[in-house]
PDB file of N, CA and C in Angstrom:
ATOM      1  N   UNK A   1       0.842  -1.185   0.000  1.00  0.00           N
ATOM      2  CA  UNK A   1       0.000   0.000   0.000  1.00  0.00           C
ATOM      3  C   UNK A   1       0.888   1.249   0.000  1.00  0.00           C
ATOM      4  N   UNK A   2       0.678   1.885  -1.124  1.00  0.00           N
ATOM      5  CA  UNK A   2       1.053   3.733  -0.701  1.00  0.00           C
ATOM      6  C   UNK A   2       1.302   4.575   0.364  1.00  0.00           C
ATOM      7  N   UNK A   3       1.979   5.302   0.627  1.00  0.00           N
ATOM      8  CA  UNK A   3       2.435   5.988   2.169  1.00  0.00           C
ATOM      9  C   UNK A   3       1.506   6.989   1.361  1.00  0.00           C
ATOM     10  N   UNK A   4       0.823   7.467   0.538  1.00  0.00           N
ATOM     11  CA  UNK A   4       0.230   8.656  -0.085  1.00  0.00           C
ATOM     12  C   UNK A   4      -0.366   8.481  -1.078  1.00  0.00           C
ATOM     13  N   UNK A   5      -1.786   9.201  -1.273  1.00  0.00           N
ATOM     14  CA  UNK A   5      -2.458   8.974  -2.190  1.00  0.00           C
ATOM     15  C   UNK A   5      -2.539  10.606  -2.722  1.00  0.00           C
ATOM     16  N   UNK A   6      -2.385  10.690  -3.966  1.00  0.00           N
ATOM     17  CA  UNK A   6      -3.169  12.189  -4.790  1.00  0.00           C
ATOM     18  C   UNK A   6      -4.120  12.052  -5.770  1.00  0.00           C
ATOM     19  N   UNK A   7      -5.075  12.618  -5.206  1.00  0.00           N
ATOM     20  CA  UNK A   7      -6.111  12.872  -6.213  1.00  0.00           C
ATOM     21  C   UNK A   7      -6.137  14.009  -6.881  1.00  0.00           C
ATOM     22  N   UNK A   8      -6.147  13.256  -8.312  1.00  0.00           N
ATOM     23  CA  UNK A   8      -5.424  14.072  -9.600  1.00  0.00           C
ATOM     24  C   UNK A   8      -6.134  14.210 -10.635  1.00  0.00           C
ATOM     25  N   UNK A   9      -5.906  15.280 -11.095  1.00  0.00           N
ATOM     26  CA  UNK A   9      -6.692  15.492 -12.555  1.00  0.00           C
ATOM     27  C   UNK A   9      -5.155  16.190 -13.477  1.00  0.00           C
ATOM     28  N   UNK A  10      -4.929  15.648 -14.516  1.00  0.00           N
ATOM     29  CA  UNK A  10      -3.487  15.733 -15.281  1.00  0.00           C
ATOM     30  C   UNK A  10      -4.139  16.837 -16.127  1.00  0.00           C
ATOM     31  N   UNK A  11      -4.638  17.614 -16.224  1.00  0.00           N
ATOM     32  CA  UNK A  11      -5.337  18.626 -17.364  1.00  0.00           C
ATOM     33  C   UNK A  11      -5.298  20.213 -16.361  1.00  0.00           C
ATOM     34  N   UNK A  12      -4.720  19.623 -15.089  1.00  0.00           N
ATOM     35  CA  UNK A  12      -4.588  21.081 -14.049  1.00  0.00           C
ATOM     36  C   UNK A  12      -2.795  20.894 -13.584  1.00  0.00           C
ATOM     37  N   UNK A  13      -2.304  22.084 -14.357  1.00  0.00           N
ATOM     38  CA  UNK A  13      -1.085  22.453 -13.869  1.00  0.00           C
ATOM     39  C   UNK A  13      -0.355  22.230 -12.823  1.00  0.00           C
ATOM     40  N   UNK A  14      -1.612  22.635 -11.187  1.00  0.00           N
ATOM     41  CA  UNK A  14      -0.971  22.532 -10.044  1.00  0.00           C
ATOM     42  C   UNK A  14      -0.870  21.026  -9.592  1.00  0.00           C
ATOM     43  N   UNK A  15      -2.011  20.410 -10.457  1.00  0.00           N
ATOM     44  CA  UNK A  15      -1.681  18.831  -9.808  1.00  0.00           C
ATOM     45  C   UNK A  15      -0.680  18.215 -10.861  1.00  0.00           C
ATOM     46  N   UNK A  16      -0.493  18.211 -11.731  1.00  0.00           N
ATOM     47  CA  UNK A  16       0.746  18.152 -12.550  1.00  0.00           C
ATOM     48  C   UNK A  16       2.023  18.623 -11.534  1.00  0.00           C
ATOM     49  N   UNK A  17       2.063  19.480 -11.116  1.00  0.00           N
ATOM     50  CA  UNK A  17       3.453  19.742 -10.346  1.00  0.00           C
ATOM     51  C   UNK A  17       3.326  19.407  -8.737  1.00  0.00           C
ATOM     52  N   UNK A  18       2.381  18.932  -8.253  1.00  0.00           N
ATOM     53  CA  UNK A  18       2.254  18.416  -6.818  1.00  0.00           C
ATOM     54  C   UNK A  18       2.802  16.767  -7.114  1.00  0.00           C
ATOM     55  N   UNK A  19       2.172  15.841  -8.143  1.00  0.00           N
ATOM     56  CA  UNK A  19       2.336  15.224  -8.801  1.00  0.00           C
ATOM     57  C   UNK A  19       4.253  14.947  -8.890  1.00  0.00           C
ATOM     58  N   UNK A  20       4.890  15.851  -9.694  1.00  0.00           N
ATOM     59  CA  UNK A  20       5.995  15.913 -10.237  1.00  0.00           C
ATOM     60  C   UNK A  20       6.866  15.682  -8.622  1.00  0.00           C
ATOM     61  N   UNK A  21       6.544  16.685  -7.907  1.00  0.00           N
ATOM     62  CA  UNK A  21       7.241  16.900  -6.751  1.00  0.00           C
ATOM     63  C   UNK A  21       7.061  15.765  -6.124  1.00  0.00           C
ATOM     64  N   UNK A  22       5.957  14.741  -5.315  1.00  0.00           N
ATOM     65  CA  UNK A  22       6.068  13.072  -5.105  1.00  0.00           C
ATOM     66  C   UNK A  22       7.125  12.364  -5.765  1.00  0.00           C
ATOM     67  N   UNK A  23       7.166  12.809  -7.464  1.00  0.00           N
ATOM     68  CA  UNK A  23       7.979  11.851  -7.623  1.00  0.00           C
ATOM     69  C   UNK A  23       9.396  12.280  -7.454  1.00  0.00           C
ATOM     70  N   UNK A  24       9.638  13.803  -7.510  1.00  0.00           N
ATOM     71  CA  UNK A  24      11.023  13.945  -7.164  1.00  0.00           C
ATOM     72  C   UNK A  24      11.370  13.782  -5.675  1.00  0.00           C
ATOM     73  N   UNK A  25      10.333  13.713  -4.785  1.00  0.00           N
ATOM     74  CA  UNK A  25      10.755  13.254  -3.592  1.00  0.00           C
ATOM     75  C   UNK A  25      10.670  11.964  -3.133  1.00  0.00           C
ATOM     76  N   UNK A  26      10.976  11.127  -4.056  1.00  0.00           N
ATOM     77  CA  UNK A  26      10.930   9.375  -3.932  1.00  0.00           C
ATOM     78  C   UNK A  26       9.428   9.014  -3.359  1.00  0.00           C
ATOM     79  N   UNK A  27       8.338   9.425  -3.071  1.00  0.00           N
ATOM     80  CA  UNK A  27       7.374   9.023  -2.546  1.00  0.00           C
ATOM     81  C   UNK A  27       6.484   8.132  -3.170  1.00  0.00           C
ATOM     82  N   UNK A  28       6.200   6.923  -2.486  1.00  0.00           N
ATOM     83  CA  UNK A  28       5.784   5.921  -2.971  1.00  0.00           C
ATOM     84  C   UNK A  28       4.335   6.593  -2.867  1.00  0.00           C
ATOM     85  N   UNK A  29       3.646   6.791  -4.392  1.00  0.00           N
ATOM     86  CA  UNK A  29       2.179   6.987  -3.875  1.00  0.00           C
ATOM     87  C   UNK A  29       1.716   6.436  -5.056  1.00  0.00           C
ATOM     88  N   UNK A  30       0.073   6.609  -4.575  1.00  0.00           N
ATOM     89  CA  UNK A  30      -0.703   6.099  -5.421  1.00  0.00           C
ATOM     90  C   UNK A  30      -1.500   7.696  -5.906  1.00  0.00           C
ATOM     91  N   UNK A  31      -1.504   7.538  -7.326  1.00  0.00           N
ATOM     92  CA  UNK A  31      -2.126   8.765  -7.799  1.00  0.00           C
ATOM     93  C   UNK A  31      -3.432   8.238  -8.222  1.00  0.00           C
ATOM     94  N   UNK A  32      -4.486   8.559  -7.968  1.00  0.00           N
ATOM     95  CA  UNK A  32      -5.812   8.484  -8.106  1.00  0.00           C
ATOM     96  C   UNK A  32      -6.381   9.817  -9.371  1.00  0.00           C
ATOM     97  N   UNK A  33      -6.536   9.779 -10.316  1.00  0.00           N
ATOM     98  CA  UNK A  33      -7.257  10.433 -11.155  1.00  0.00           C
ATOM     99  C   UNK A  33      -8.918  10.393 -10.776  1.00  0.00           C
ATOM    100  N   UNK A  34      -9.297  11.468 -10.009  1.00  0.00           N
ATOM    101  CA  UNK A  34     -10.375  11.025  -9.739  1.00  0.00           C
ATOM    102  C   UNK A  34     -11.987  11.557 -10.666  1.00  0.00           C
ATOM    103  N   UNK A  35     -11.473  11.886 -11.856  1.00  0.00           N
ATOM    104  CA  UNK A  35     -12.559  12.063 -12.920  1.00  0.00           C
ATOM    105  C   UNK A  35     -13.136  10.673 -13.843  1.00  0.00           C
ATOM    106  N   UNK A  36     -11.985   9.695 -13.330  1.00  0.00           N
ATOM    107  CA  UNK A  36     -12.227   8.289 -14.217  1.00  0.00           C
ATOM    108  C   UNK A  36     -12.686   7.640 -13.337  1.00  0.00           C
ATOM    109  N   UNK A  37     -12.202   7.741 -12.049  1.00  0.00           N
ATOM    110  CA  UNK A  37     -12.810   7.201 -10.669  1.00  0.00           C
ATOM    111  C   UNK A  37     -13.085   8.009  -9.713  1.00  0.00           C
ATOM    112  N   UNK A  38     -14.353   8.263  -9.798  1.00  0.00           N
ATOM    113  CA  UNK A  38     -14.567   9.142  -8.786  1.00  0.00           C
ATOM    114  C   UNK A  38     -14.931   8.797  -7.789  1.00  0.00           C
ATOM    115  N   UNK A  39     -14.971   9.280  -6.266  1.00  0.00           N
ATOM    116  CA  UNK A  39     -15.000   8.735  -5.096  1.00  0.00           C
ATOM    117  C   UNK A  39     -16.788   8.761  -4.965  1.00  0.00           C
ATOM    118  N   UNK A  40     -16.462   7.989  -4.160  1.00  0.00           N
ATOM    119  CA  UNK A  40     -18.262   7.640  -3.455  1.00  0.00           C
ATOM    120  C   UNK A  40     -18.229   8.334  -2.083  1.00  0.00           C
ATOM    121  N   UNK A  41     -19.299   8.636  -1.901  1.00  0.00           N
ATOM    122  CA  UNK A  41     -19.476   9.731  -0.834  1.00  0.00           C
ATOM    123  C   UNK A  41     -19.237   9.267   0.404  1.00  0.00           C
ATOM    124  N   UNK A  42     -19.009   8.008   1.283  1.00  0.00           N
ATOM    125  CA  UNK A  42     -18.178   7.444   2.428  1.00  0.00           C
ATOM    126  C   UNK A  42     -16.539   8.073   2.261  1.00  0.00           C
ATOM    127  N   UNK A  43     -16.382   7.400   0.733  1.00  0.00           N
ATOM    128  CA  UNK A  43     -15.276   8.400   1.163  1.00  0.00           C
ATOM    129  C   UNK A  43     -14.560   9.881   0.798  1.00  0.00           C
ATOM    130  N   UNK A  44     -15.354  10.348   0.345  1.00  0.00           N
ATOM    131  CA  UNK A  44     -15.858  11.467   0.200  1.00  0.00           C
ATOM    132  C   UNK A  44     -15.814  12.309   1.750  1.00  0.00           C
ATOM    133  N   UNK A  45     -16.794  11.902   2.293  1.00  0.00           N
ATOM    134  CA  UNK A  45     -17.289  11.964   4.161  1.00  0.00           C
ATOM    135  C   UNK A  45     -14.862  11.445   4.920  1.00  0.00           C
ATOM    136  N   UNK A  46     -14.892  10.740   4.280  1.00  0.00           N
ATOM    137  CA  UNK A  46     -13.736  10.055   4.812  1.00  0.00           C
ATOM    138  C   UNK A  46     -12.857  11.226   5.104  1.00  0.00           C
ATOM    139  N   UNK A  47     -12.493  11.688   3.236  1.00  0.00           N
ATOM    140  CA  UNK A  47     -11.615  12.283   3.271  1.00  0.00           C
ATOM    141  C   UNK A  47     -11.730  13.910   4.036  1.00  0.00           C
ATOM    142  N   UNK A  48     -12.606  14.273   3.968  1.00  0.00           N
ATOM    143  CA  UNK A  48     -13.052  15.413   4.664  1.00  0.00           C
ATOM    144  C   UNK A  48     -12.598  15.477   5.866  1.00  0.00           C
ATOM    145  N   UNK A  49     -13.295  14.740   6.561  1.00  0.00           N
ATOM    146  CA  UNK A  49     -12.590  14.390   8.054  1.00  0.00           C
ATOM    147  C   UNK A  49     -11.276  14.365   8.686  1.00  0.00           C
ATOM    148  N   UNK A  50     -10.388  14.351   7.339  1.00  0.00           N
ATOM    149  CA  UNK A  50      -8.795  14.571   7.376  1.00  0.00           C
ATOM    150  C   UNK A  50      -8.352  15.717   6.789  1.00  0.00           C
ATOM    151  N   UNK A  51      -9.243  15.913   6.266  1.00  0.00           N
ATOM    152  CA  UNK A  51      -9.045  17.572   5.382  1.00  0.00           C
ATOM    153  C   UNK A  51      -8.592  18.394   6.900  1.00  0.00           C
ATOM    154  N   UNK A  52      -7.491  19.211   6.066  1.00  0.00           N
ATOM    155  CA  UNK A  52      -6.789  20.173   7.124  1.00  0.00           C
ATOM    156  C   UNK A  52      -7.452  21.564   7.275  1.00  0.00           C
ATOM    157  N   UNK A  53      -7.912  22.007   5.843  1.00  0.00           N
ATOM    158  CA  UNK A  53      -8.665  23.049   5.366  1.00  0.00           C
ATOM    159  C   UNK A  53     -10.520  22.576   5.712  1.00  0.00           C
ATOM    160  N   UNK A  54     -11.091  24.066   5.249  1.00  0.00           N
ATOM    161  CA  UNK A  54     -12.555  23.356   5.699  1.00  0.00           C
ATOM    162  C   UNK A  54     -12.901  22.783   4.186  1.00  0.00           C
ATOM    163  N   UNK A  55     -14.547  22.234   4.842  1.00  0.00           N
ATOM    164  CA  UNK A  55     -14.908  21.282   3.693  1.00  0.00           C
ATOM    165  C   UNK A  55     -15.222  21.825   2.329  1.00  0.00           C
ATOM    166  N   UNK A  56     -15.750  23.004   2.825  1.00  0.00           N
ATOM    167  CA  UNK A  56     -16.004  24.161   1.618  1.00  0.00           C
ATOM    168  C   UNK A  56     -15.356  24.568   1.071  1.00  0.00           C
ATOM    169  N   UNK A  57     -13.803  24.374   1.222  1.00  0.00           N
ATOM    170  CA  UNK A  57     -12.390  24.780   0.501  1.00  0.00           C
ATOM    171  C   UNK A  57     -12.271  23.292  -0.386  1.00  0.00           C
ATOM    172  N   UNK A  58     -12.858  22.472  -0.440  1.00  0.00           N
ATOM    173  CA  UNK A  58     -12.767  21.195  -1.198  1.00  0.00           C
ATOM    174  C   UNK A  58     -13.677  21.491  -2.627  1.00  0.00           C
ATOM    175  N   UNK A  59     -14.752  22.372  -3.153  1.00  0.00           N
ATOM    176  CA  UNK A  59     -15.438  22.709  -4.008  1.00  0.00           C
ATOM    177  C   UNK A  59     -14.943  24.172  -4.489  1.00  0.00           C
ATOM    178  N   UNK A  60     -14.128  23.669  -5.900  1.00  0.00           N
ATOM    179  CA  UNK A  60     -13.664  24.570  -6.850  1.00  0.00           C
ATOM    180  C   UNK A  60     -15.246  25.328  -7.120  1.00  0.00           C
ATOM    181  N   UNK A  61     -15.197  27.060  -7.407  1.00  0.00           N
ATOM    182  CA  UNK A  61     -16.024  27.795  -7.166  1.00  0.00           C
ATOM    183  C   UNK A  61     -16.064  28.486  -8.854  1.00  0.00           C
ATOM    184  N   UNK A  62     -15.984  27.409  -9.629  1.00  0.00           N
ATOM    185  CA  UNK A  62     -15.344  28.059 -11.255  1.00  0.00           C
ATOM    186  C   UNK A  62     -16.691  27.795 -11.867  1.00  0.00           C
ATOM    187  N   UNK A  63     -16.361  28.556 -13.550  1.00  0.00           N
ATOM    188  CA  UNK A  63     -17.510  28.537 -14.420  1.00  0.00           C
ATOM    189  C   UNK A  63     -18.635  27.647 -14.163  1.00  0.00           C
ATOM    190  N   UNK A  64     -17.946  26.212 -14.319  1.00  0.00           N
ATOM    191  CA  UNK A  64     -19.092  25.277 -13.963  1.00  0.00           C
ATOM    192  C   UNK A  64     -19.842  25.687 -12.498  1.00  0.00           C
ATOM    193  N   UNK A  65     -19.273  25.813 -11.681  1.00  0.00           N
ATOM    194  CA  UNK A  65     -20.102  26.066 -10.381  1.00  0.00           C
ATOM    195  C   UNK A  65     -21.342  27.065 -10.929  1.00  0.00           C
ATOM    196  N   UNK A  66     -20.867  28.068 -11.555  1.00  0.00           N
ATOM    197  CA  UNK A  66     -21.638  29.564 -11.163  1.00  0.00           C
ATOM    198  C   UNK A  66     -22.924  28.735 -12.435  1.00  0.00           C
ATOM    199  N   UNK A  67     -22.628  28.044 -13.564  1.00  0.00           N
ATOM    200  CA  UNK A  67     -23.211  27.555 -14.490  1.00  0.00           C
ATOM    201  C   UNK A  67     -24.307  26.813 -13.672  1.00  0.00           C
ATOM    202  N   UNK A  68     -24.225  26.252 -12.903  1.00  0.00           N
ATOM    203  CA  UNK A  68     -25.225  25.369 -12.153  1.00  0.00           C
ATOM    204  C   UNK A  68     -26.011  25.867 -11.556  1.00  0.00           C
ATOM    205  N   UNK A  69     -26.343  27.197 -11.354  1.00  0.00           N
ATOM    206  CA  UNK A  69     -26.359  27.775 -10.133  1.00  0.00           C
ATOM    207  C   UNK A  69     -26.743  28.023  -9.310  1.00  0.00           C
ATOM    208  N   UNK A  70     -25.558  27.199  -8.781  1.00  0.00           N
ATOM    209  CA  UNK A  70     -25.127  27.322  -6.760  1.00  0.00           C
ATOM    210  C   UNK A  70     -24.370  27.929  -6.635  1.00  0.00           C
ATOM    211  N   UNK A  71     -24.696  27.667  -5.108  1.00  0.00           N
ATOM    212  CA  UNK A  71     -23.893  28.936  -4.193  1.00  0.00           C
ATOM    213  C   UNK A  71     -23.388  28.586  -2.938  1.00  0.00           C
ATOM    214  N   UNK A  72     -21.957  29.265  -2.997  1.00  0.00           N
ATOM    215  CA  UNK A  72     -21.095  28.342  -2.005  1.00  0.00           C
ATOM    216  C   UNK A  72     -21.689  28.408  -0.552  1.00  0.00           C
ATOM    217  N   UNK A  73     -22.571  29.332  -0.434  1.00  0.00           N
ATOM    218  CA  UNK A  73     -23.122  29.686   1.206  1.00  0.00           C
ATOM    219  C   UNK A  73     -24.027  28.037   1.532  1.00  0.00           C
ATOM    220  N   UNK A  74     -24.595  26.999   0.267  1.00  0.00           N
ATOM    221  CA  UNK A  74     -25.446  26.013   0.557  1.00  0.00           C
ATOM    222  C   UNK A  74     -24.542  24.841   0.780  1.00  0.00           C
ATOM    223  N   UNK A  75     -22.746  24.757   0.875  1.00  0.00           N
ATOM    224  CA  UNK A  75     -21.707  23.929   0.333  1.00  0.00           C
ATOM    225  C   UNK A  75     -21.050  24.173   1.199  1.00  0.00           C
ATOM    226  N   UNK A  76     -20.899  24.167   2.564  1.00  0.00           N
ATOM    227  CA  UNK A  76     -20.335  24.466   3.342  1.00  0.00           C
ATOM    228  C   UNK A  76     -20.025  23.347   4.865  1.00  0.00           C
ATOM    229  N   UNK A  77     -21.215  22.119   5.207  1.00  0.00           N
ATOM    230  CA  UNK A  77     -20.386  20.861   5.910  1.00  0.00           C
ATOM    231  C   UNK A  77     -20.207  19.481   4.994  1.00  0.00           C
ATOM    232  N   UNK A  78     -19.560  18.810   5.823  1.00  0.00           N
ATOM    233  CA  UNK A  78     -19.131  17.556   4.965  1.00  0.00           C
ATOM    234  C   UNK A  78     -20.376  17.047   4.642  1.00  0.00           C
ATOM    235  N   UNK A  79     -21.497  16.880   4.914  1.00  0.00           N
ATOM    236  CA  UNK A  79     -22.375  16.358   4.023  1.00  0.00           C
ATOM    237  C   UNK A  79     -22.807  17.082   2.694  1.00  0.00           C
ATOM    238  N   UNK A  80     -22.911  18.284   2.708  1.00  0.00           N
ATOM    239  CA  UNK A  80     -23.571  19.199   1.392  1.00  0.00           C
ATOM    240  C   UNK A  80     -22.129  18.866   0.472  1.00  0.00           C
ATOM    241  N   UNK A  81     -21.104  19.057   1.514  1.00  0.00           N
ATOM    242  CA  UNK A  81     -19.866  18.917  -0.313  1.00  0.00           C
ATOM    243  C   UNK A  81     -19.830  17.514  -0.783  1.00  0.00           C
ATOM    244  N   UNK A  82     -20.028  16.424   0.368  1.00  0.00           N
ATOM    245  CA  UNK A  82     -20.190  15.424  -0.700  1.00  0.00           C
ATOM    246  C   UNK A  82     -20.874  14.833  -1.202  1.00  0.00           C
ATOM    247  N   UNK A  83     -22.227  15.133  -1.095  1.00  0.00           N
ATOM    248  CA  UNK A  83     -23.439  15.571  -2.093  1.00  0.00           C
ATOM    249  C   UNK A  83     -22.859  15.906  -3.433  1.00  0.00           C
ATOM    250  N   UNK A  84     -22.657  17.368  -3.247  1.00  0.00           N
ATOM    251  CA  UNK A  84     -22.114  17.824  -4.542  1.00  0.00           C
ATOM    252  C   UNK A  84     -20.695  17.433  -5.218  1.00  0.00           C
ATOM    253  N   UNK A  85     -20.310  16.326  -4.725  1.00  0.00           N
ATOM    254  CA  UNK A  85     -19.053  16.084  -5.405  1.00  0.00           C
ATOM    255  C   UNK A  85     -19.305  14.673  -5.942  1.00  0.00           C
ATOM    256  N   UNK A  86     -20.562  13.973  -5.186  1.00  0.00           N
ATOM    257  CA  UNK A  86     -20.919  13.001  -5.627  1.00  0.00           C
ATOM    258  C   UNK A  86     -21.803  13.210  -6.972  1.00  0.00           C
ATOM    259  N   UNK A  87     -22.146  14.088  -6.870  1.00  0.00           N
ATOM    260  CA  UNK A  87     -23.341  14.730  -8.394  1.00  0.00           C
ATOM    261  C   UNK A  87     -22.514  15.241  -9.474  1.00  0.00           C
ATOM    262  N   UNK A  88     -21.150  15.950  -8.955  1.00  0.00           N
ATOM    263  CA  UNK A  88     -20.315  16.741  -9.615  1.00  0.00           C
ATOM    264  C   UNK A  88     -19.089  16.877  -9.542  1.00  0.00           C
ATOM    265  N   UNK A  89     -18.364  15.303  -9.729  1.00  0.00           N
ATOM    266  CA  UNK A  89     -16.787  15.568  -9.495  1.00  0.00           C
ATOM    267  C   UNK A  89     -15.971  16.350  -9.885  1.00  0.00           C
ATOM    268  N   UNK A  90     -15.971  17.079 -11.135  1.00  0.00           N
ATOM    269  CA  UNK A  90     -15.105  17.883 -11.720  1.00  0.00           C
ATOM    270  C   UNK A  90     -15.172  19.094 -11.055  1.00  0.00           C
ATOM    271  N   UNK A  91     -16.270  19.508  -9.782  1.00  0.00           N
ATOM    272  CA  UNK A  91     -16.191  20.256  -8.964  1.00  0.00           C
ATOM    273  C   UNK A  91     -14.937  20.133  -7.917  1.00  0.00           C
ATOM    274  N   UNK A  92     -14.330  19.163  -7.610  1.00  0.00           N
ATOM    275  CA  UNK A  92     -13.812  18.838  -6.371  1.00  0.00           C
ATOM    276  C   UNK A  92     -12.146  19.725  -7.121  1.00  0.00           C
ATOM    277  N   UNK A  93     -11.600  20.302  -5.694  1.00  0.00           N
ATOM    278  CA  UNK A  93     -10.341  21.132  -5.755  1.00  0.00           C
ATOM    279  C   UNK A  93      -9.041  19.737  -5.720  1.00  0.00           C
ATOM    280  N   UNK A  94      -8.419  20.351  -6.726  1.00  0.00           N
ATOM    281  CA  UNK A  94      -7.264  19.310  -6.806  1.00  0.00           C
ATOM    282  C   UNK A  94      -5.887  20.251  -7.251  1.00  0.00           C
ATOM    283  N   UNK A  95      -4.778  19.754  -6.431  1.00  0.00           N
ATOM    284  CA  UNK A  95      -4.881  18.287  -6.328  1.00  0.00           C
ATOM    285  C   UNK A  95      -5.131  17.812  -4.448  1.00  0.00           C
ATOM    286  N   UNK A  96      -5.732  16.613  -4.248  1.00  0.00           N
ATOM    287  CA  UNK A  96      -5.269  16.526  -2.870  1.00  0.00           C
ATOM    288  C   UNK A  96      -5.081  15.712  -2.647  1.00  0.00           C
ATOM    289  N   UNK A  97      -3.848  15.437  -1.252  1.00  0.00           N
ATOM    290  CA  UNK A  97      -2.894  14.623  -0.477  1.00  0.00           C
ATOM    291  C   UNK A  97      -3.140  13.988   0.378  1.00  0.00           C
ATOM    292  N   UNK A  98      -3.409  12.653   0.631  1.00  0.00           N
ATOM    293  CA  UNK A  98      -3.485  11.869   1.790  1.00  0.00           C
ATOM    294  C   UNK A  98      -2.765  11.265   2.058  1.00  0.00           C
ATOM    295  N   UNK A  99      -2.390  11.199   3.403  1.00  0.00           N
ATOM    296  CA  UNK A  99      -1.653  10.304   4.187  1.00  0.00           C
ATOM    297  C   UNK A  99      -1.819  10.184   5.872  1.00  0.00           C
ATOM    298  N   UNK A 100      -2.143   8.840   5.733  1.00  0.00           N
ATOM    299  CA  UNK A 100      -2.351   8.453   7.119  1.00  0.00           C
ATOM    300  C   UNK A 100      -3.517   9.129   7.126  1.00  0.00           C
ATOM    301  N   UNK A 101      -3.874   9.904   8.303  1.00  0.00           N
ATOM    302  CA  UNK A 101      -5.112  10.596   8.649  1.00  0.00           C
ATOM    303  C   UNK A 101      -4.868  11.884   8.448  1.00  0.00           C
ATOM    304  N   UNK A 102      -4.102  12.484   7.337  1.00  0.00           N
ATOM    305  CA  UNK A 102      -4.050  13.877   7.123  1.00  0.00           C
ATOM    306  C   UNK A 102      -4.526  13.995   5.634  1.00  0.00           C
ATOM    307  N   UNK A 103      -4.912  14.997   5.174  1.00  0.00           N
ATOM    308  CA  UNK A 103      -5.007  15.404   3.832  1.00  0.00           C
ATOM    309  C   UNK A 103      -5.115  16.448   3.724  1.00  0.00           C
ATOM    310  N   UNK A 104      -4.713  17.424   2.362  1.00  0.00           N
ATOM    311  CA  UNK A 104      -4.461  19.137   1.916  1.00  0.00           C
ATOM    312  C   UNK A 104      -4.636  19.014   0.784  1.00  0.00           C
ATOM    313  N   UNK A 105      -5.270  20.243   0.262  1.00  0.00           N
ATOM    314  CA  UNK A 105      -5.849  20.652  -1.115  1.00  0.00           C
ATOM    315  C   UNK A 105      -4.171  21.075  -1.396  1.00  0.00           C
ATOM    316  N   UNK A 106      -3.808  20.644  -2.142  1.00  0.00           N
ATOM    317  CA  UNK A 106      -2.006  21.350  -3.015  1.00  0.00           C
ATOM    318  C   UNK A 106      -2.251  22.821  -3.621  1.00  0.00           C
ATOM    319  N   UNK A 107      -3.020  23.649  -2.907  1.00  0.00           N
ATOM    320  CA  UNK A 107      -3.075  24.821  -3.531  1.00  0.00           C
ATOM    321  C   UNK A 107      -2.678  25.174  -1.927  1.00  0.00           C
ATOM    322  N   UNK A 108      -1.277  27.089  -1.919  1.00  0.00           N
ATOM    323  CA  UNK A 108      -0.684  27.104  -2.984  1.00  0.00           C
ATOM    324  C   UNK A 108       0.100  25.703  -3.414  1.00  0.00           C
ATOM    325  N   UNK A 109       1.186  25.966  -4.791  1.00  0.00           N
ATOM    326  CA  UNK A 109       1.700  24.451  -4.705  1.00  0.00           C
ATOM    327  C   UNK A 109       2.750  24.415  -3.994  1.00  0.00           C
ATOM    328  N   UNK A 110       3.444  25.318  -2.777  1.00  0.00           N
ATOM    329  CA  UNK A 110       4.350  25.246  -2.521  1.00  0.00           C
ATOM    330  C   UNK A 110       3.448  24.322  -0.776  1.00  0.00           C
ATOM    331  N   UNK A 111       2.528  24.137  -0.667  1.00  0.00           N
ATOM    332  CA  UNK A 111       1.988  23.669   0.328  1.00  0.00           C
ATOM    333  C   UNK A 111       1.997  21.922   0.265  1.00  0.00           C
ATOM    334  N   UNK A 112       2.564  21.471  -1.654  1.00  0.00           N
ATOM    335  CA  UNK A 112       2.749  20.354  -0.984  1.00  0.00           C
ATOM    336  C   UNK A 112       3.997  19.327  -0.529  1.00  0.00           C
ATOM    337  N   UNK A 113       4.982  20.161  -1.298  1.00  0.00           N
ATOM    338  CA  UNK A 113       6.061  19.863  -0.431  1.00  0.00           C
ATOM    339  C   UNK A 113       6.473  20.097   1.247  1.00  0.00           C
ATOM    340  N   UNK A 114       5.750  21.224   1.889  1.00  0.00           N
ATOM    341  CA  UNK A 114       5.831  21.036   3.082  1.00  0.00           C
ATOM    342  C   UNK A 114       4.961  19.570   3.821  1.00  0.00           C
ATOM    343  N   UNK A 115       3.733  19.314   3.354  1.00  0.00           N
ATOM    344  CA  UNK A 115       3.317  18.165   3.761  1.00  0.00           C
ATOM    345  C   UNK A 115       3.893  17.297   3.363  1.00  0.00           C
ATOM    346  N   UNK A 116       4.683  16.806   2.651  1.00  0.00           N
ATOM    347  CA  UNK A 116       5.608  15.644   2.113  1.00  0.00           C
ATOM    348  C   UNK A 116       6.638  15.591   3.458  1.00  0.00           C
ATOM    349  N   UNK A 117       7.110  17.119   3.835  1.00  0.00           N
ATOM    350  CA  UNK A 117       8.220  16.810   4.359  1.00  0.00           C
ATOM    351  C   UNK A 117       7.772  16.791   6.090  1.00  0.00           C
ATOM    352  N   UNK A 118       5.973  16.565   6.235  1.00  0.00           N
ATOM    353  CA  UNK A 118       5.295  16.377   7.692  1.00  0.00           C
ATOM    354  C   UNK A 118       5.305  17.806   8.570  1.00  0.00           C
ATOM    355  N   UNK A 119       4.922  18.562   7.525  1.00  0.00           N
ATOM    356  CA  UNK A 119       4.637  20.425   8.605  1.00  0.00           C
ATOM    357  C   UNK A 119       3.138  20.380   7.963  1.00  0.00           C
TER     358      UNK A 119
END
């Protein structure tokens, strides 16, 4: 098993280089693309719970959002985001880092080399 999992979308820059940086720091992980597999809302609920940031920092707030339209004031505990991430993965902020019982959205990207290196 992986000391780290990232959930990745390769079509976003910052997870491209959160990405890059795992591998330049030897880290055995598992990269999860999660638009081909998207999570089910247990763990969805899971990952939240380790989220360092709040849950509402997990729902990218872009075109598509405003296109739908919602509003981040209704997206705000772990059940409403993973509702909406279960309806709408390409909503979910990436890239993000798990390990053990921690996880971080890699925005900025200099935030994920400090969690690599356990700050």
């Amino acid at each position: 098993m992986a000391e780290l999992t990232v959930l990745h979308n390769p079509r976003c820059s910052t997870s491209r280089h959160a990405v890059d940086v795992v591998t330049e720091a030897g880290v055995d992980a598992e990269v999860v693309q999660y638009l081909r597999t998207p999570l089910e809302r247990t763990q969805l609920l899971d990952l939240i719970a380790k989220l360092e940031d709040p849950p509402a920092a997990l729902v990218r707030k872009d075109a598509f959002f405003t296109e739908q339209g919602l509003s981040a004031t209704d997206y705000t505990t772990p059940e409403q985001v993973a509702d909406l991430l279960v309806a709408h993965p390409r909503l979910m902020q990436r890239p993000v880092l798990v390990r053990g019982d921690r996880a971080i959205i890699g925005r900025p990207k200099d935030r994920v080399a400090a969690f690599l290196a356990g700050h």
